[in-house]
Protein backbone atom coordinates (compact mmCIF):
# COMPACT_ATOMS: atom_id res chain seq x y z
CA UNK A 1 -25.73 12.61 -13.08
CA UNK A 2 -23.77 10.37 -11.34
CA UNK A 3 -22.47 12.75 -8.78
CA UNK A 4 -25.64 13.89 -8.04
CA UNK A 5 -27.21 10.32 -7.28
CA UNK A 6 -23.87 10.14 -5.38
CA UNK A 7 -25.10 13.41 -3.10
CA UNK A 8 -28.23 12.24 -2.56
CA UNK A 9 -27.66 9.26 -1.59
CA UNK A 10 -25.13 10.39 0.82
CA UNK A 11 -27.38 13.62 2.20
CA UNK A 12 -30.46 10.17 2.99
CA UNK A 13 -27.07 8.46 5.06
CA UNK A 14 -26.56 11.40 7.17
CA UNK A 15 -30.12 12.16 7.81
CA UNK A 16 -30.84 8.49 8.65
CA UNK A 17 -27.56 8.52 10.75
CA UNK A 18 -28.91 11.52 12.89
CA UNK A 19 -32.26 9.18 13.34
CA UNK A 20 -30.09 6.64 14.59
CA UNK A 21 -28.06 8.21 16.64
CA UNK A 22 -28.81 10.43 19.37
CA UNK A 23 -25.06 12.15 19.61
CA UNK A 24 -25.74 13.68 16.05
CA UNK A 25 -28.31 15.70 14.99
CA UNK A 26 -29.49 17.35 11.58
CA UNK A 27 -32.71 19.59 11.10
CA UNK A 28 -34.03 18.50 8.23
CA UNK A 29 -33.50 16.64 4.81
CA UNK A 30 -31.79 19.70 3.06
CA UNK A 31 -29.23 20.23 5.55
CA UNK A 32 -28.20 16.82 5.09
CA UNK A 33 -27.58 17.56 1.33
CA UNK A 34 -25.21 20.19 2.27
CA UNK A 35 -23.39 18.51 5.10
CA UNK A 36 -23.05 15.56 2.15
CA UNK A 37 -21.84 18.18 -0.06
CA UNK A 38 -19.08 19.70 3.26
CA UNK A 39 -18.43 16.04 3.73
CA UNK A 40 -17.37 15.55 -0.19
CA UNK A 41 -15.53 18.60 -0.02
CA UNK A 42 -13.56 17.85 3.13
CA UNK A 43 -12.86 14.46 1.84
CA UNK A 44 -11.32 15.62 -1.46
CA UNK A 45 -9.54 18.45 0.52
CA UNK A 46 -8.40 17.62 3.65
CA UNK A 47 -8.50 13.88 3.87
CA UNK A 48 -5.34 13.41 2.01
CA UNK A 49 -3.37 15.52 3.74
CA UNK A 50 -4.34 14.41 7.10
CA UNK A 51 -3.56 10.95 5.82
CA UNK A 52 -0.06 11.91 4.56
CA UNK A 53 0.83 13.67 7.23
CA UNK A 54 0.03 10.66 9.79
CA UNK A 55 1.28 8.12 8.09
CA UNK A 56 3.70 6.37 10.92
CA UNK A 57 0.84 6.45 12.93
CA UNK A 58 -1.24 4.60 10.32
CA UNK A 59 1.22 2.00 9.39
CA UNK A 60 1.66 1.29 13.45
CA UNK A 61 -1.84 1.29 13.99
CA UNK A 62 -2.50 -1.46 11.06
CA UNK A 63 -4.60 1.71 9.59
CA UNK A 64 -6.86 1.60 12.04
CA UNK A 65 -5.89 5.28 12.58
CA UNK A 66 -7.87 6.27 8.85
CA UNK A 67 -10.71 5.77 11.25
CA UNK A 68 -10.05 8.75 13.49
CA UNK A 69 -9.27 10.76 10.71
CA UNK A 70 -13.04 9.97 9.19
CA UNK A 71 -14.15 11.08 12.80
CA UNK A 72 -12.09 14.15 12.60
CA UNK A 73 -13.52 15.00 9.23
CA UNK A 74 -16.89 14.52 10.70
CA UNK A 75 -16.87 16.46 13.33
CA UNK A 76 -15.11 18.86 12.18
CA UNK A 77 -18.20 19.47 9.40
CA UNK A 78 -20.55 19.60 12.64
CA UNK A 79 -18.68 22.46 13.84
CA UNK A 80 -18.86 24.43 10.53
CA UNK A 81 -22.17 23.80 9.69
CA UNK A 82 -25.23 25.31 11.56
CA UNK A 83 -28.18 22.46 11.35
CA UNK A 84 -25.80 19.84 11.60
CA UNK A 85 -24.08 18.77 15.20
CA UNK A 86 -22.05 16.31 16.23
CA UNK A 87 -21.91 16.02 20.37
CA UNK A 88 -18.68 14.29 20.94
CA UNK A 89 -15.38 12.94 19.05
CA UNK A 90 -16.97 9.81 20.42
CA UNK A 91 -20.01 10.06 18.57
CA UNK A 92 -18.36 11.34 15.31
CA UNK A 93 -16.46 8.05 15.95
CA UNK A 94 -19.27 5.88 15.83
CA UNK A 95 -21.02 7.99 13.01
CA UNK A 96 -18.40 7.73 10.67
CA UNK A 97 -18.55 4.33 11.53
CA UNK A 98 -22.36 3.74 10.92
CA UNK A 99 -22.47 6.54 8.05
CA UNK A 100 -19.69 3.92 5.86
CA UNK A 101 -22.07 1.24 6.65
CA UNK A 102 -25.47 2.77 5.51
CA UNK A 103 -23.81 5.18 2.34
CA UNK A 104 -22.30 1.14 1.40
CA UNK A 105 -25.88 -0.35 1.55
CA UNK A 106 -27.76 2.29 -0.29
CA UNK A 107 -24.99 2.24 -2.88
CA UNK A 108 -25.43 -1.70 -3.48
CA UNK A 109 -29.74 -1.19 -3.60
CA UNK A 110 -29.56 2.17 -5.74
CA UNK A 111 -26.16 0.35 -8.13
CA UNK A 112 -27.05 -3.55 -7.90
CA UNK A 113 -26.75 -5.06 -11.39
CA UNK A 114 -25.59 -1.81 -13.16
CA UNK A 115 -21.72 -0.70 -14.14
CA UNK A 116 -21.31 2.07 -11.72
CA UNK A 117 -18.60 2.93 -14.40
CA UNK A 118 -20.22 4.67 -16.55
């Protein structure tokens, strides 16, 4: 139950993100669902990787650096997914960005006061 609260909540993130910002762009509702279910996916798959593999750069950088690699992952799901673009590594910069921010609000309204434990 849990992960599916999780997926929805991420799937009204992304389609609110695409209202807010012009450089990304999602046709409806649905398609948000999946591109939270790509983004899940990527993240369990490929995010550790790309983090192992760039580590120097993310110790120099002050890990600053995990930032591009949550752009990456972004955009990267905008090029696999028809319904669901992304115009720019620019714009997948400032998504991933915005998309942390909203996913972290409607966590704390959906999980205030209850053990997200459980």
């Amino acid at each position: 139950m849990q992960l599916l609260i999780k997926l929805l909540l991420n799937g009204l993130a992304v389609y609110a993100l695409a209202a807010i910002l012009p450089g990304i762009t999602v046709d409806n509702f649905w398609q948000a669902i999946i591109v939270a279910v790509v983004l899940a996916v990527l993240n369990t798959l490929l995010k550790p990787l790309l983090v192992i593999l760039t580590i120097p750069i993310t110790v120099f950088t002050l890990g600053l650096f995990l930032l591009v690699i949550d752009a990456l992952i972004l955009w990267l799901a905008g090029s696999m997914l028809d319904g669901f673009a992304v115009d720019g590594f620019w714009w997948a910069l400032l998504g991933s960005l915005i998309l942390a921010l909203i996913t972290s609000v409607l966590e704390r309204l959906v999980y205030d006061g209850r053990d997200r434990r459980k």
